[in-house]
N, C-alpha and C. Protein backbone atom coordinates (compact mmCIF):
# COMPACT_ATOMS: atom_id res chain seq x y z
N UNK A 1 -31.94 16.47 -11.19
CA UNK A 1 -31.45 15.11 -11.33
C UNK A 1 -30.90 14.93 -12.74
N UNK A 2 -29.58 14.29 -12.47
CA UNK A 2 -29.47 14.23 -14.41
C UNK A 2 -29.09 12.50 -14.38
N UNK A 3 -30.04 12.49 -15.84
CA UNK A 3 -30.15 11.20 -15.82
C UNK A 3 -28.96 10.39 -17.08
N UNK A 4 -28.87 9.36 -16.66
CA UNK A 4 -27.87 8.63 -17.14
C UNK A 4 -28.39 7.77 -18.52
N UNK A 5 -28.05 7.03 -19.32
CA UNK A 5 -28.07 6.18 -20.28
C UNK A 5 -29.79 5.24 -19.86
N UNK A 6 -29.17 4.66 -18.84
CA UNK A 6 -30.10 3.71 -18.25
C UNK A 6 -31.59 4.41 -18.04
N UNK A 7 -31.44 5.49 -17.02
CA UNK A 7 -32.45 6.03 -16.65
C UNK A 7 -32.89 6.66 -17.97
N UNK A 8 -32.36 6.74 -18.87
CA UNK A 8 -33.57 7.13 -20.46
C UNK A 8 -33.83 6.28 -21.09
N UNK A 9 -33.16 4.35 -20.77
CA UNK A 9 -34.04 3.47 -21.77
C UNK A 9 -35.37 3.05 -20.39
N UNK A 10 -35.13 3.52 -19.24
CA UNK A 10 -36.25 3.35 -18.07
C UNK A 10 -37.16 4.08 -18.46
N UNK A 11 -37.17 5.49 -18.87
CA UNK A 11 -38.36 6.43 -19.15
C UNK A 11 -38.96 6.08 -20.15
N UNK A 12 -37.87 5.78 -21.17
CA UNK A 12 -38.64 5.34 -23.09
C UNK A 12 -39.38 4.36 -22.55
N UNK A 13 -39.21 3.03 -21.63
CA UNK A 13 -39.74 1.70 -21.86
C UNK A 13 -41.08 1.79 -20.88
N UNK A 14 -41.19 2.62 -19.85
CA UNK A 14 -42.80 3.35 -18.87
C UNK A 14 -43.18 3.90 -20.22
N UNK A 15 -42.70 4.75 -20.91
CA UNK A 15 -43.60 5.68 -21.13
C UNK A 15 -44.45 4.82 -22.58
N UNK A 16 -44.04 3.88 -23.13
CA UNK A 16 -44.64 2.58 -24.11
C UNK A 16 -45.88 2.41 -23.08
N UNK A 17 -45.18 1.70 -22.24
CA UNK A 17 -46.36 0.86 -20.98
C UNK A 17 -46.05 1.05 -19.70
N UNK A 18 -46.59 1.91 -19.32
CA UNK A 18 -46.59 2.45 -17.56
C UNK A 18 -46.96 1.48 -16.89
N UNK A 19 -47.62 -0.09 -17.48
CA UNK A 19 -48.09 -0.83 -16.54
C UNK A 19 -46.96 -1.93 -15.91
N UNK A 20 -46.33 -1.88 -17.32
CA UNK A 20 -44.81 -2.92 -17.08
C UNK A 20 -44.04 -3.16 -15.69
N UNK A 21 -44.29 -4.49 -15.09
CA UNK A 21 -43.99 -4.79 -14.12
C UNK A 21 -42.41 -4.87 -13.90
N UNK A 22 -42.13 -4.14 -12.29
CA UNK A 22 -40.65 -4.36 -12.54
C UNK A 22 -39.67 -5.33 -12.90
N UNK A 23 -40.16 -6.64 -13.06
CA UNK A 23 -39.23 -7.63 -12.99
C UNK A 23 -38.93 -7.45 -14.73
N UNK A 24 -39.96 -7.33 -15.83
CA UNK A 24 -39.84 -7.03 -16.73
C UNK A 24 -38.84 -6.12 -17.38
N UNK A 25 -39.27 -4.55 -17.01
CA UNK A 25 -38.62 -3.69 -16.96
C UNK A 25 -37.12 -3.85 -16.94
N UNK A 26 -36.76 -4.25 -15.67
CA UNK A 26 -35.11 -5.03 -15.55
C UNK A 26 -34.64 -5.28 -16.53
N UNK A 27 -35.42 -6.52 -17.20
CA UNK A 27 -34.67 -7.36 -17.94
C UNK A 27 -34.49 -6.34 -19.31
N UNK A 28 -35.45 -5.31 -19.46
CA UNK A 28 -35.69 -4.63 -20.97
C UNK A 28 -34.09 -3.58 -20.85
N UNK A 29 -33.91 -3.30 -19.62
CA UNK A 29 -33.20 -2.42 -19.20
C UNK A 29 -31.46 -3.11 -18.70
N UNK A 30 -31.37 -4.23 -18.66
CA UNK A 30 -30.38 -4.83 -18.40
C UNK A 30 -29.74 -4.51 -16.97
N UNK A 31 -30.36 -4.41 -16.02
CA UNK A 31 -30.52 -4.01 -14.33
C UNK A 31 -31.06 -5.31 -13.61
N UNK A 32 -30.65 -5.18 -12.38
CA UNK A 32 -31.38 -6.11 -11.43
C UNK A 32 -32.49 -5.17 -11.02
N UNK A 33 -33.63 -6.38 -10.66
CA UNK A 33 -35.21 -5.56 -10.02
C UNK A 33 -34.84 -4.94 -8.91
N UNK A 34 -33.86 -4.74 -8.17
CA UNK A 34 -33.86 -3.84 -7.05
C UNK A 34 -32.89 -2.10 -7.70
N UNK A 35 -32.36 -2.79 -8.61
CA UNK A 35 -31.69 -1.68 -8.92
C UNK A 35 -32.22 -0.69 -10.26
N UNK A 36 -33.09 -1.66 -10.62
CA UNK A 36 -34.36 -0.99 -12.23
C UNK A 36 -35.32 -0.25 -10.56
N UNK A 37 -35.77 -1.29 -9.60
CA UNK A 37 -36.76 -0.05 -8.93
C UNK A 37 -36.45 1.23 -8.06
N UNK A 38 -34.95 1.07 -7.55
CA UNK A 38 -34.30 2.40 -7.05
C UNK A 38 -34.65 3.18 -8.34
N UNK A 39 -34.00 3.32 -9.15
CA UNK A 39 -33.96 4.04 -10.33
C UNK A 39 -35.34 4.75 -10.46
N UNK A 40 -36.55 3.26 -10.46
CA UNK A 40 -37.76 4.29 -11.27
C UNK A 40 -38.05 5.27 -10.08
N UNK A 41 -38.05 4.79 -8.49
CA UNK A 41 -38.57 5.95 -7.57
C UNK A 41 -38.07 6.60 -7.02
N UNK A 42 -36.30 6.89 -7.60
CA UNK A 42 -35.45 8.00 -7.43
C UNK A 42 -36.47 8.91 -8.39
N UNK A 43 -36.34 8.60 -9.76
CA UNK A 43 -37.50 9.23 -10.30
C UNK A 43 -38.69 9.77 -10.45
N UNK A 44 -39.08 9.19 -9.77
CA UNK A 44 -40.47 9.23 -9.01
C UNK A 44 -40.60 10.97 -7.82
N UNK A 45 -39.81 10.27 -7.39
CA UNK A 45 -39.09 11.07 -6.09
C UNK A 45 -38.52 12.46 -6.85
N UNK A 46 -37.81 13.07 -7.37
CA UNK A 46 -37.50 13.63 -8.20
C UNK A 46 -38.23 14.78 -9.04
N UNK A 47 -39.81 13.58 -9.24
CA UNK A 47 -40.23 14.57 -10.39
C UNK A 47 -40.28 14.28 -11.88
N UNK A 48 -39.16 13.32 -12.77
CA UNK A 48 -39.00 13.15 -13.27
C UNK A 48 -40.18 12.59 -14.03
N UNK A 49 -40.69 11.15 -13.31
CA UNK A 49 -42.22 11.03 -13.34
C UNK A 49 -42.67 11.24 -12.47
N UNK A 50 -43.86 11.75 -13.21
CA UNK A 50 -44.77 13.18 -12.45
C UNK A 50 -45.79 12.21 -11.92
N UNK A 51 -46.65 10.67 -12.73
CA UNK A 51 -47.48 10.06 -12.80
C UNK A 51 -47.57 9.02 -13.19
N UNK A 52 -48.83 7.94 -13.02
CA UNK A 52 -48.62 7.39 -14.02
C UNK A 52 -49.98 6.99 -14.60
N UNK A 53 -50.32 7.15 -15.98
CA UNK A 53 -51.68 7.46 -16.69
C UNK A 53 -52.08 7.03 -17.59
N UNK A 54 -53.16 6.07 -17.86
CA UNK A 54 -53.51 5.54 -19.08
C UNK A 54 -54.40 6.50 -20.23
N UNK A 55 -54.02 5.83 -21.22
CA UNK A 55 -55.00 6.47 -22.55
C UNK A 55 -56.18 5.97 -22.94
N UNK A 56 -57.42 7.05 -22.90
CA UNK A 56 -58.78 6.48 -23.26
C UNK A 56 -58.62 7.05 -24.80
N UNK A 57 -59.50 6.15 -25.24
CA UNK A 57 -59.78 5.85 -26.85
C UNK A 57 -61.01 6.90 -26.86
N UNK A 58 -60.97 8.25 -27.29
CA UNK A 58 -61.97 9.50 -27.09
C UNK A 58 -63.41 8.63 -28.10
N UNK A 59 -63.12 7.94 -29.30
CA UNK A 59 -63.96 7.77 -29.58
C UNK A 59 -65.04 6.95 -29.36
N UNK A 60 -64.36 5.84 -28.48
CA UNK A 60 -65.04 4.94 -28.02
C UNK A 60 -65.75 5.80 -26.72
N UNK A 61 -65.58 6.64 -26.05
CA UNK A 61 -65.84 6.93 -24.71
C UNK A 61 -67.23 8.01 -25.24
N UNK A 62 -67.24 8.64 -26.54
CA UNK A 62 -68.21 9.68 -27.07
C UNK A 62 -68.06 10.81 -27.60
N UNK A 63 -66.62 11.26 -27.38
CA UNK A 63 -66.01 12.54 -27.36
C UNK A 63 -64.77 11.98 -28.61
N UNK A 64 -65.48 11.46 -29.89
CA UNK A 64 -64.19 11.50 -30.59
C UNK A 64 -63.81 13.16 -31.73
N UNK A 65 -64.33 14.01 -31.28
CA UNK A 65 -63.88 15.16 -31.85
C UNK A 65 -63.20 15.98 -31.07
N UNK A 66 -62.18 16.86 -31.74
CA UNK A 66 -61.32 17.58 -31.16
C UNK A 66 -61.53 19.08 -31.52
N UNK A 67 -61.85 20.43 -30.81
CA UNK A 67 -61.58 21.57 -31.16
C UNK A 67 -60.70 22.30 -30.53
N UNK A 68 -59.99 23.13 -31.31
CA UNK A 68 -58.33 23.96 -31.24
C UNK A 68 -59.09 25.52 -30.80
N UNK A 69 -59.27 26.12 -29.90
CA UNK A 69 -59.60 27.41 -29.69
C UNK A 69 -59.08 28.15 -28.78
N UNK A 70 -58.93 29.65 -30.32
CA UNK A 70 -58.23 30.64 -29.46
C UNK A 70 -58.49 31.50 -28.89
N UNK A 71 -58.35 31.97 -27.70
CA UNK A 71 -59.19 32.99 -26.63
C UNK A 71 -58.26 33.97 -26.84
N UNK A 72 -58.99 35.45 -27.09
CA UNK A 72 -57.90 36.03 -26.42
C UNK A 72 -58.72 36.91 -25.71
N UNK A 73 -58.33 37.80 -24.25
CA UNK A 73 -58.91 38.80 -23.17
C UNK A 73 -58.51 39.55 -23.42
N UNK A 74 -59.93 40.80 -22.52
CA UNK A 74 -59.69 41.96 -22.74
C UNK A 74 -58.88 42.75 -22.00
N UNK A 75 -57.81 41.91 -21.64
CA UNK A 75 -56.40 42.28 -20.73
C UNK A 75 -55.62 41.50 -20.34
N UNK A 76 -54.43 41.60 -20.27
CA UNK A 76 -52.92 40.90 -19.99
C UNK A 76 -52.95 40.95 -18.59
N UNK A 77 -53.55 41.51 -17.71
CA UNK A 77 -53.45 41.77 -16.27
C UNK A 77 -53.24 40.59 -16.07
N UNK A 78 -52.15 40.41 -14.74
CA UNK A 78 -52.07 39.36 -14.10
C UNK A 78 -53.11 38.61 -13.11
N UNK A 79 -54.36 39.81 -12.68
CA UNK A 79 -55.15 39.25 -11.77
C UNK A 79 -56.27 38.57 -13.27
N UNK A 80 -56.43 39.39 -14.15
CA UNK A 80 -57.15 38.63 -15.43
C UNK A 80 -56.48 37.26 -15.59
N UNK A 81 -55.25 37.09 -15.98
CA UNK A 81 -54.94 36.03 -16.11
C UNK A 81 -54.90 34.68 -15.13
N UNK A 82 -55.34 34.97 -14.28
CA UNK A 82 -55.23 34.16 -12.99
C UNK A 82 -56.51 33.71 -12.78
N UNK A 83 -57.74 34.98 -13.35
CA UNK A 83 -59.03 34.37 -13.18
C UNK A 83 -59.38 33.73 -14.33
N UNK A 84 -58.91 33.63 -15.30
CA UNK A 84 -59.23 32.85 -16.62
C UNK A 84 -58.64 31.39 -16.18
N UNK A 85 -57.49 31.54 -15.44
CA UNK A 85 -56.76 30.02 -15.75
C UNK A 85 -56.94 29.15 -14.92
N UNK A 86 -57.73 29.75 -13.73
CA UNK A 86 -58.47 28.96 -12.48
C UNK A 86 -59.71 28.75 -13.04
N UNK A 87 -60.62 30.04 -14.16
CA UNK A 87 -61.78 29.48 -14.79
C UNK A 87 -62.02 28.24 -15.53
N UNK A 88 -60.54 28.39 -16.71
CA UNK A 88 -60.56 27.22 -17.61
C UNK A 88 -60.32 26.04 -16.94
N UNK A 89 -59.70 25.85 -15.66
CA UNK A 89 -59.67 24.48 -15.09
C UNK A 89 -60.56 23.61 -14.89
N UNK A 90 -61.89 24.67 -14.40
CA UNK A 90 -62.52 23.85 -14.01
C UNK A 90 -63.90 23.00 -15.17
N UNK A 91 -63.31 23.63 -16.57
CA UNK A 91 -64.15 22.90 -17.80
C UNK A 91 -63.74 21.40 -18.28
N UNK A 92 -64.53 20.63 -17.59
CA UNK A 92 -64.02 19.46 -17.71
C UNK A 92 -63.65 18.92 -19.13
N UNK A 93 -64.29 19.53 -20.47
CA UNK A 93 -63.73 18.93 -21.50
C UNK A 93 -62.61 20.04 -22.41
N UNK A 94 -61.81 20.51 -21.35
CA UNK A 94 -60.51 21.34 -21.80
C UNK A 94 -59.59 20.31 -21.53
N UNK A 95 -59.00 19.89 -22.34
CA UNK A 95 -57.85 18.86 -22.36
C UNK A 95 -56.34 19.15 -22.33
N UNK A 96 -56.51 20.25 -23.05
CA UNK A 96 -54.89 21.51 -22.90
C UNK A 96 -55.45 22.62 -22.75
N UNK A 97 -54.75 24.03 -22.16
CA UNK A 97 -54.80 24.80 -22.20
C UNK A 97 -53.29 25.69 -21.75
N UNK A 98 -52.77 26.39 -22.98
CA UNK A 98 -51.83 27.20 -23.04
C UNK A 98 -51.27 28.28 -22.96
N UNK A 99 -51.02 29.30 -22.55
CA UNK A 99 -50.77 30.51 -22.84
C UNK A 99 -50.02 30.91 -23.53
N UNK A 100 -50.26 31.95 -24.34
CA UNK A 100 -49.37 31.81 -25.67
C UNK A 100 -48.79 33.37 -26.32
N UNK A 101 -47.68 33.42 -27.08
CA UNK A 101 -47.26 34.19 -27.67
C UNK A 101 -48.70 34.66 -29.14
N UNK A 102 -48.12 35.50 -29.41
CA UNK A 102 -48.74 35.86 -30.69
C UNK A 102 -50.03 36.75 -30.37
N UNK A 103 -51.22 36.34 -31.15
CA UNK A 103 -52.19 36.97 -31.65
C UNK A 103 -53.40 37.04 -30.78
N UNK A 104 -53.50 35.62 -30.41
CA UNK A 104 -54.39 35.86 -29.16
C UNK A 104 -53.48 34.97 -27.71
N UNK A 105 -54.37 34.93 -26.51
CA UNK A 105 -53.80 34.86 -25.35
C UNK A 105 -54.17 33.05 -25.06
N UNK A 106 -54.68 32.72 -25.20
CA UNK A 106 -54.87 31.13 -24.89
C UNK A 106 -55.23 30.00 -25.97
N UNK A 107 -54.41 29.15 -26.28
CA UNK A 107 -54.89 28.02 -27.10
C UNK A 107 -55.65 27.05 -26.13
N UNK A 108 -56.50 26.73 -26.34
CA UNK A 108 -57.27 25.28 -25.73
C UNK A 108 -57.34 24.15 -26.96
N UNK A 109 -57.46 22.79 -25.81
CA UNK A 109 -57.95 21.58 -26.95
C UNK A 109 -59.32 21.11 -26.11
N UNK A 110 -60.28 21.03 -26.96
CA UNK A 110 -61.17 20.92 -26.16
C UNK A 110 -61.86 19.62 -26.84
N UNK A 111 -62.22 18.05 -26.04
CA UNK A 111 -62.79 17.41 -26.64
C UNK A 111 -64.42 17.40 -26.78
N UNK A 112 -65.17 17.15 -27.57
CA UNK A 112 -65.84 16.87 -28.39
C UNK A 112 -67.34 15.39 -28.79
N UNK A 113 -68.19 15.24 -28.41
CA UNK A 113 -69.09 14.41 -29.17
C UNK A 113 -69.45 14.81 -30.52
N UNK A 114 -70.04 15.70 -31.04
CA UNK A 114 -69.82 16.50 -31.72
C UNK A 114 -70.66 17.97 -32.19
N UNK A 115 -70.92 18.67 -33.10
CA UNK A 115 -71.22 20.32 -33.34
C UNK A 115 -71.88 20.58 -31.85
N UNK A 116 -73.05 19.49 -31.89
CA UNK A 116 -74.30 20.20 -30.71
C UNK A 116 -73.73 19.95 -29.23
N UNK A 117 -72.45 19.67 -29.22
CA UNK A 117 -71.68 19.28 -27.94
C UNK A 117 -70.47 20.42 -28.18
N UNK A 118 -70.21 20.83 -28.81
CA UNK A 118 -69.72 21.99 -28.78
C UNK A 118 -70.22 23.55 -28.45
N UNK A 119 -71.36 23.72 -29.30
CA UNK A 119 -72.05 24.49 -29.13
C UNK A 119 -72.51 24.45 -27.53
N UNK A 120 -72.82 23.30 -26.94
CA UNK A 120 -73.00 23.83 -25.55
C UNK A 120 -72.08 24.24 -24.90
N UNK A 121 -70.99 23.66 -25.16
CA UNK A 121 -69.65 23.74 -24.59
C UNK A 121 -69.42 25.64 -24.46
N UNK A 122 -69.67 25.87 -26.19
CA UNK A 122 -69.15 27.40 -26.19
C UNK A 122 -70.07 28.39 -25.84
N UNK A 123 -71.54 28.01 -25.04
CA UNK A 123 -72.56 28.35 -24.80
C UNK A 123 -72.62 28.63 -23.07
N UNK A 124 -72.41 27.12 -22.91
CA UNK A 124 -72.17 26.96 -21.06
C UNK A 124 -70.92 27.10 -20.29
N UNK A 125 -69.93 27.63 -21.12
CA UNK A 125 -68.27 27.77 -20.81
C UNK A 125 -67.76 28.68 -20.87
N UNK A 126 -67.56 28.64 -22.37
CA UNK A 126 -66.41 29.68 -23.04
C UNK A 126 -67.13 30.97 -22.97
N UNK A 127 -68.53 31.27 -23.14
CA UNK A 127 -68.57 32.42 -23.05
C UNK A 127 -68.78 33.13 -21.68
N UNK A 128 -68.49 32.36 -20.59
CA UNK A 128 -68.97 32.61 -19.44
C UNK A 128 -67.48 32.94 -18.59
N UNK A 129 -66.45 32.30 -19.15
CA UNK A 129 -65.00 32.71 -18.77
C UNK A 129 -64.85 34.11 -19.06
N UNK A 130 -64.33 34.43 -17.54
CA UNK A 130 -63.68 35.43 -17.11
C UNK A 130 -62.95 36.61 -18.36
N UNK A 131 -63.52 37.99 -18.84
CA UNK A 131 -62.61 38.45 -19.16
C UNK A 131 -62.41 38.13 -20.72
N UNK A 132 -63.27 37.15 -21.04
CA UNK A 132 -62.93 36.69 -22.81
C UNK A 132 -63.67 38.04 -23.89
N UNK A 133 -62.70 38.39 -24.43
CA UNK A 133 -63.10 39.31 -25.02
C UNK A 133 -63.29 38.61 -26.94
N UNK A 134 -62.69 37.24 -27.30
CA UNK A 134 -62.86 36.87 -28.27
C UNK A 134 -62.77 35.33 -28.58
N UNK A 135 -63.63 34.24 -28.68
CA UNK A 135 -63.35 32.87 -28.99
C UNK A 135 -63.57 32.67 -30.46
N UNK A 136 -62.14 31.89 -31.17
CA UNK A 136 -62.46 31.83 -32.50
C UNK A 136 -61.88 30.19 -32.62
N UNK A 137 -62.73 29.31 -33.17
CA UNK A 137 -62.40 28.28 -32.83
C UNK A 137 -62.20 26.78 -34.08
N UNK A 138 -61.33 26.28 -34.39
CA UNK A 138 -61.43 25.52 -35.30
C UNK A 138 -61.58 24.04 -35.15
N UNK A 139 -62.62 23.03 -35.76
CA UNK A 139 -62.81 21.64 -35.50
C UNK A 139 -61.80 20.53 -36.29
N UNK A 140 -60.79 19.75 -35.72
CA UNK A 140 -60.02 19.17 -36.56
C UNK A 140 -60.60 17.90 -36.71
N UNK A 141 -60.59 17.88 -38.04
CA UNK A 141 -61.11 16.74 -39.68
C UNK A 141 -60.47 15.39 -38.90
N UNK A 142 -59.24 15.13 -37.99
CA UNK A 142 -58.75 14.23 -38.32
C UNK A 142 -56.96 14.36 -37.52
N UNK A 143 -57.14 13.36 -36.67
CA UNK A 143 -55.59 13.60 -36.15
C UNK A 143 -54.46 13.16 -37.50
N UNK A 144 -53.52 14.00 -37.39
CA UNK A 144 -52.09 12.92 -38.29
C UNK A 144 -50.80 12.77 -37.33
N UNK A 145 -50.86 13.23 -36.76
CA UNK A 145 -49.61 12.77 -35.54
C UNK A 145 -50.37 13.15 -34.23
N UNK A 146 -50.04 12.25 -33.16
CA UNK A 146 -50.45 12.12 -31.74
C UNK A 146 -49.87 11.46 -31.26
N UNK A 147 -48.92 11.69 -30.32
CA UNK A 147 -48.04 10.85 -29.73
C UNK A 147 -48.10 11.60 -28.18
N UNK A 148 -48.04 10.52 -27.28
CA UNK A 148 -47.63 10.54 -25.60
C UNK A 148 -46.49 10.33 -25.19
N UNK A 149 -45.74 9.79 -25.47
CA UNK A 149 -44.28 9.86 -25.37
C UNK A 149 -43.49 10.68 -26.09
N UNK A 150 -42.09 11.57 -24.56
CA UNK A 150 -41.34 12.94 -24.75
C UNK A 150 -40.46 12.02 -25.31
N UNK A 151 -39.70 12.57 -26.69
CA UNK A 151 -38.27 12.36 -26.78
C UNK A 151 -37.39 12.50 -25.95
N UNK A 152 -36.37 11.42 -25.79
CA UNK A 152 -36.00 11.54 -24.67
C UNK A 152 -34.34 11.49 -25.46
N UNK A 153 -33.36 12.42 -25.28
CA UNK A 153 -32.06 11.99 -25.96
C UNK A 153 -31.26 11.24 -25.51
């Protein structure tokens, strides 16, 4: 689908507030409500948006720490890699997980209450995944950029 002018001030103005009612939307977008809602569920339809998802405040919920850890296995095999990435799914406080160029084979973001919630984490999890031949893992001090909304050109 390639999207037009319109359909990228539609994505910028969801992706602020996914809750924004269509009649709103319209007007932000300079469309009539039948023609702002073709648009969003051509989109919809499409793929384009995949969802639609609110943001919890990690610290308020218990989990305001974040750790960056890199796995790497003791093989590139594709059936290895397949059992790691069906393993890591199912760790509920893996928030990303990447596969990656370089040095080792997987970045994770993993949230956090904090040390003694990690430590179980890398106790009851990480070392129990498939194939991990090394977890080295760093705790970040402090977000400085975090953003949910894709640039959209």
């Amino acid at each position: 689908m390639k999207l037009d002018k319109t359909d990228k001030l539609i994505l910028s103005e969801l992706q602020k507030n996914g809750r924004l009612a269509n009649s709103e939307l319209a007007k932000r977008v300079n469309l009539s409500e039948s023609a702002c809602l073709r648009r969003v569920k051509l989109m919809e339809e499409n793929g384009v948006i995949e969802r639609y998802a609110m943001i919890v405040n990690q610290e308020k919920v218990g989990k305001p720490g974040n750790v960056f850890i890199e796995i790497t296995l003791e093989s590139q095999q594709q059936a290895d890699l397949n059992a790691f990435e069906q393993a890591v799914r199912e760790v509920p406080e893996v928030m990303e997980c990447y596969l990656m160029t370089g040095d080792y084979d997987y970045l994770l973001r993993v949230v956090i209450a904090g040390t003694a919630d990690y430590e179980r984490i890398h106790h009851d999890y990480l070392t129990q995944l498939p194939k991990v031949a090394r977890v080295r893992s760093s705790i970040a001090l402090r977000a400085v950029a975090k953003r949910t909304s894709i640039p959209i050109p």
